[in-house]
N, C-alpha and C. Protein backbone atom coordinates (compact mmCIF):
# COMPACT_ATOMS: atom_id res chain seq x y z
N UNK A 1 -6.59 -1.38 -12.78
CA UNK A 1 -6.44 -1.52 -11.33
C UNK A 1 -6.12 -2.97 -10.99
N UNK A 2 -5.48 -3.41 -9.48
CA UNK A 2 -5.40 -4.55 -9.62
C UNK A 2 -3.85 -5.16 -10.41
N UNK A 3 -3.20 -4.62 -10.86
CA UNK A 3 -2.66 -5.00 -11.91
C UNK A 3 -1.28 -5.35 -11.23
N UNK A 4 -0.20 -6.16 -11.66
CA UNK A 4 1.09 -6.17 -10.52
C UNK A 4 2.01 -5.45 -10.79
N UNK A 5 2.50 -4.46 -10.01
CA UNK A 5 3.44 -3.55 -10.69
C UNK A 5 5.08 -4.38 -10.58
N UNK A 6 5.76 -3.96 -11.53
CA UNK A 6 7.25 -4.11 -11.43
C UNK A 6 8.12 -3.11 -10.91
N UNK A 7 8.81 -2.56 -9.57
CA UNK A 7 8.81 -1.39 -8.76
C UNK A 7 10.15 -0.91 -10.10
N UNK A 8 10.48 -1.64 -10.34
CA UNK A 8 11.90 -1.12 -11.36
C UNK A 8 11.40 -0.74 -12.45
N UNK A 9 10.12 -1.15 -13.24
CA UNK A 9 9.97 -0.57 -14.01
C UNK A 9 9.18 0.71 -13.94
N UNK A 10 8.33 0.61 -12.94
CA UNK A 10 7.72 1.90 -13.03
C UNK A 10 8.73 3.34 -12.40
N UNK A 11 9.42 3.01 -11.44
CA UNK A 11 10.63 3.87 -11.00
C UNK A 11 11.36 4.15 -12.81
N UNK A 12 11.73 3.51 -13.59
CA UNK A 12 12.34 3.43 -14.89
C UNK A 12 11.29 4.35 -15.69
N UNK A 13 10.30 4.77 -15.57
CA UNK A 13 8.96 5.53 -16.49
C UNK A 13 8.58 6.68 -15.69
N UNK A 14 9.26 7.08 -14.97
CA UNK A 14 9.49 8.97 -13.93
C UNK A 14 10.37 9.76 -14.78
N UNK A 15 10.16 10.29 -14.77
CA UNK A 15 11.11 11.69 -15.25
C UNK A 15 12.15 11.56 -13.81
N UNK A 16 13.32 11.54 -14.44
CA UNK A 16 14.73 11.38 -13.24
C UNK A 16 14.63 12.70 -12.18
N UNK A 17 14.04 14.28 -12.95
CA UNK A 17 14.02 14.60 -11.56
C UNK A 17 12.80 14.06 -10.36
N UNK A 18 11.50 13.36 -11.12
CA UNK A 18 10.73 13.26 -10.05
C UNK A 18 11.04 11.69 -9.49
N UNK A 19 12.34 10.99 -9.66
CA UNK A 19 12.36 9.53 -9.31
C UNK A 19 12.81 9.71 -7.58
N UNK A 20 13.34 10.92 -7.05
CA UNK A 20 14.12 11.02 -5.73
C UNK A 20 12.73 11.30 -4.63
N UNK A 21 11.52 11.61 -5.09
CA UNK A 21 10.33 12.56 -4.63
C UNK A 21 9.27 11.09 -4.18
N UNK A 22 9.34 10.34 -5.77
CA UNK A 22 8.63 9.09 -5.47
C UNK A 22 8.82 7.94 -5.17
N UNK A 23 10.00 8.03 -4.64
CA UNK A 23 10.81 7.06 -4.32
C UNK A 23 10.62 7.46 -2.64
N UNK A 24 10.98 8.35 -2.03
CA UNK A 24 10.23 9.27 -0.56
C UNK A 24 9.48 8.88 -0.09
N UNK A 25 7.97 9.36 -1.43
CA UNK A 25 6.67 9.17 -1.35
C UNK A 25 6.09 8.13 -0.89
N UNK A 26 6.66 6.56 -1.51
CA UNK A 26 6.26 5.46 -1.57
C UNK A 26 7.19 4.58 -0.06
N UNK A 27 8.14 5.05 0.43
CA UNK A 27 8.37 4.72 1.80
C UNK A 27 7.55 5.53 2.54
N UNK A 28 7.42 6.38 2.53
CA UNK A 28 6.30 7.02 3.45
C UNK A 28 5.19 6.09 3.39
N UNK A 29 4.70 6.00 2.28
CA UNK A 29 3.36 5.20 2.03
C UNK A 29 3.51 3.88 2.70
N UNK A 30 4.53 3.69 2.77
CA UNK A 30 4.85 1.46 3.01
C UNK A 30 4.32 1.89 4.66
N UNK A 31 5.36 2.54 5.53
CA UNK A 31 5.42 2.69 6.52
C UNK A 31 3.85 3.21 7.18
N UNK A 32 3.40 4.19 6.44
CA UNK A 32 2.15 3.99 7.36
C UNK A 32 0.52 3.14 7.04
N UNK A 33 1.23 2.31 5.79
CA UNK A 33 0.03 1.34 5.58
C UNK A 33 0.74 0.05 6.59
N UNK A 34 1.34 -0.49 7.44
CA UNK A 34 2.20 -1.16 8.31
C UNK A 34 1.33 -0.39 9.62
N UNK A 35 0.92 0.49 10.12
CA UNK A 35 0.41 0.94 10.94
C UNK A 35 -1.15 0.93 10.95
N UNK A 36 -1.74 0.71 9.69
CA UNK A 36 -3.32 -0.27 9.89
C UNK A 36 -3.64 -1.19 9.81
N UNK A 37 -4.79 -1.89 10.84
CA UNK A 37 -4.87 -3.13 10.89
C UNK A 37 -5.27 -4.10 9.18
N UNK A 38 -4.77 -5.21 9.67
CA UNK A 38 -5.26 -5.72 8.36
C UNK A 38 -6.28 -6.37 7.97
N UNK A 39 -6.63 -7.10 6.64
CA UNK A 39 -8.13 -7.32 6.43
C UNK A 39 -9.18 -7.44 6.86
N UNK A 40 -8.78 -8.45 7.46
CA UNK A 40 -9.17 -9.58 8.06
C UNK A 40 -9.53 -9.41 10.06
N UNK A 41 -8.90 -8.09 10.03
CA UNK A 41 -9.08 -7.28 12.15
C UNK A 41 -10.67 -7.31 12.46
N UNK A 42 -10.77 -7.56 13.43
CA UNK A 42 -12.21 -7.37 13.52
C UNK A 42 -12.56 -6.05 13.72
N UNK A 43 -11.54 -4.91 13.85
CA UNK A 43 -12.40 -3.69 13.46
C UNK A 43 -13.22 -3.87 12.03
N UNK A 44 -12.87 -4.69 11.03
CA UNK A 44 -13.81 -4.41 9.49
C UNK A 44 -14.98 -5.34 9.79
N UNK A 45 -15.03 -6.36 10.55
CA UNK A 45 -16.35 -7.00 10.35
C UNK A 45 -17.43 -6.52 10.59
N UNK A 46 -18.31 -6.72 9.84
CA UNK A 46 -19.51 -6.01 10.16
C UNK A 46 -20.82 -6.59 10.93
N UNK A 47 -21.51 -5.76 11.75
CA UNK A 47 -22.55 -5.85 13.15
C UNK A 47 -22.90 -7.17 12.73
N UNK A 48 -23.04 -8.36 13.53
CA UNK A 48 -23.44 -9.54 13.20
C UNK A 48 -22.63 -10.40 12.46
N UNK A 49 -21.43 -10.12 12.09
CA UNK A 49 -20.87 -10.93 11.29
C UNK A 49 -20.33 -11.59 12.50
N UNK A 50 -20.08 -13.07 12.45
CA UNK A 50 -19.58 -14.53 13.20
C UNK A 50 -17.98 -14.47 13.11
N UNK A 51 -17.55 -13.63 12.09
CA UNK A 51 -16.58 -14.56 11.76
C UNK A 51 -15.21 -13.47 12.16
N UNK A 52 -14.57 -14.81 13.72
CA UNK A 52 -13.14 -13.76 14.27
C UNK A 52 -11.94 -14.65 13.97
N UNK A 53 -11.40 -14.13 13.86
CA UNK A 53 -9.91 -15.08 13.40
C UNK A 53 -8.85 -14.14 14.26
C-alpha cells in the first residue's frame, strides 16, 4: 500500500480486453474523489481540535 504507481505501467499489466473498462473506471474515480473535501476541511477535525486552516 502506499506505493507510487506508474499509470502506464499498470494500464500495460490488464488484459487488453479489460484496459477500455479500467481506464472508464479510474476517470470515474478521479472525478468523484474532486468532489470531496480535502484533508485538511474542517469537516475531519475532530470535537476540540484547534486547528482551522
Amino acid at each position: 500500500m502506499n506505493k507510487p504507481v506508474v499509470p502506464e505501467l499498470a494500464e500495460r499489466e490488464q488484459p487488453e480486453h479489460l484496459r477500455s473498462i479500467s481506464v472508464n473506471g479510474l476517470k470515474v474515480h478521479r472525478q468523484n474523489s474532486q468532489q470531496l473535501p480535502r484533508a485538511n476541511a474542517p469537516e475531519y477535525n475532530k470535537p476540540g481540535d484547534e486547528q482551522q486552516k
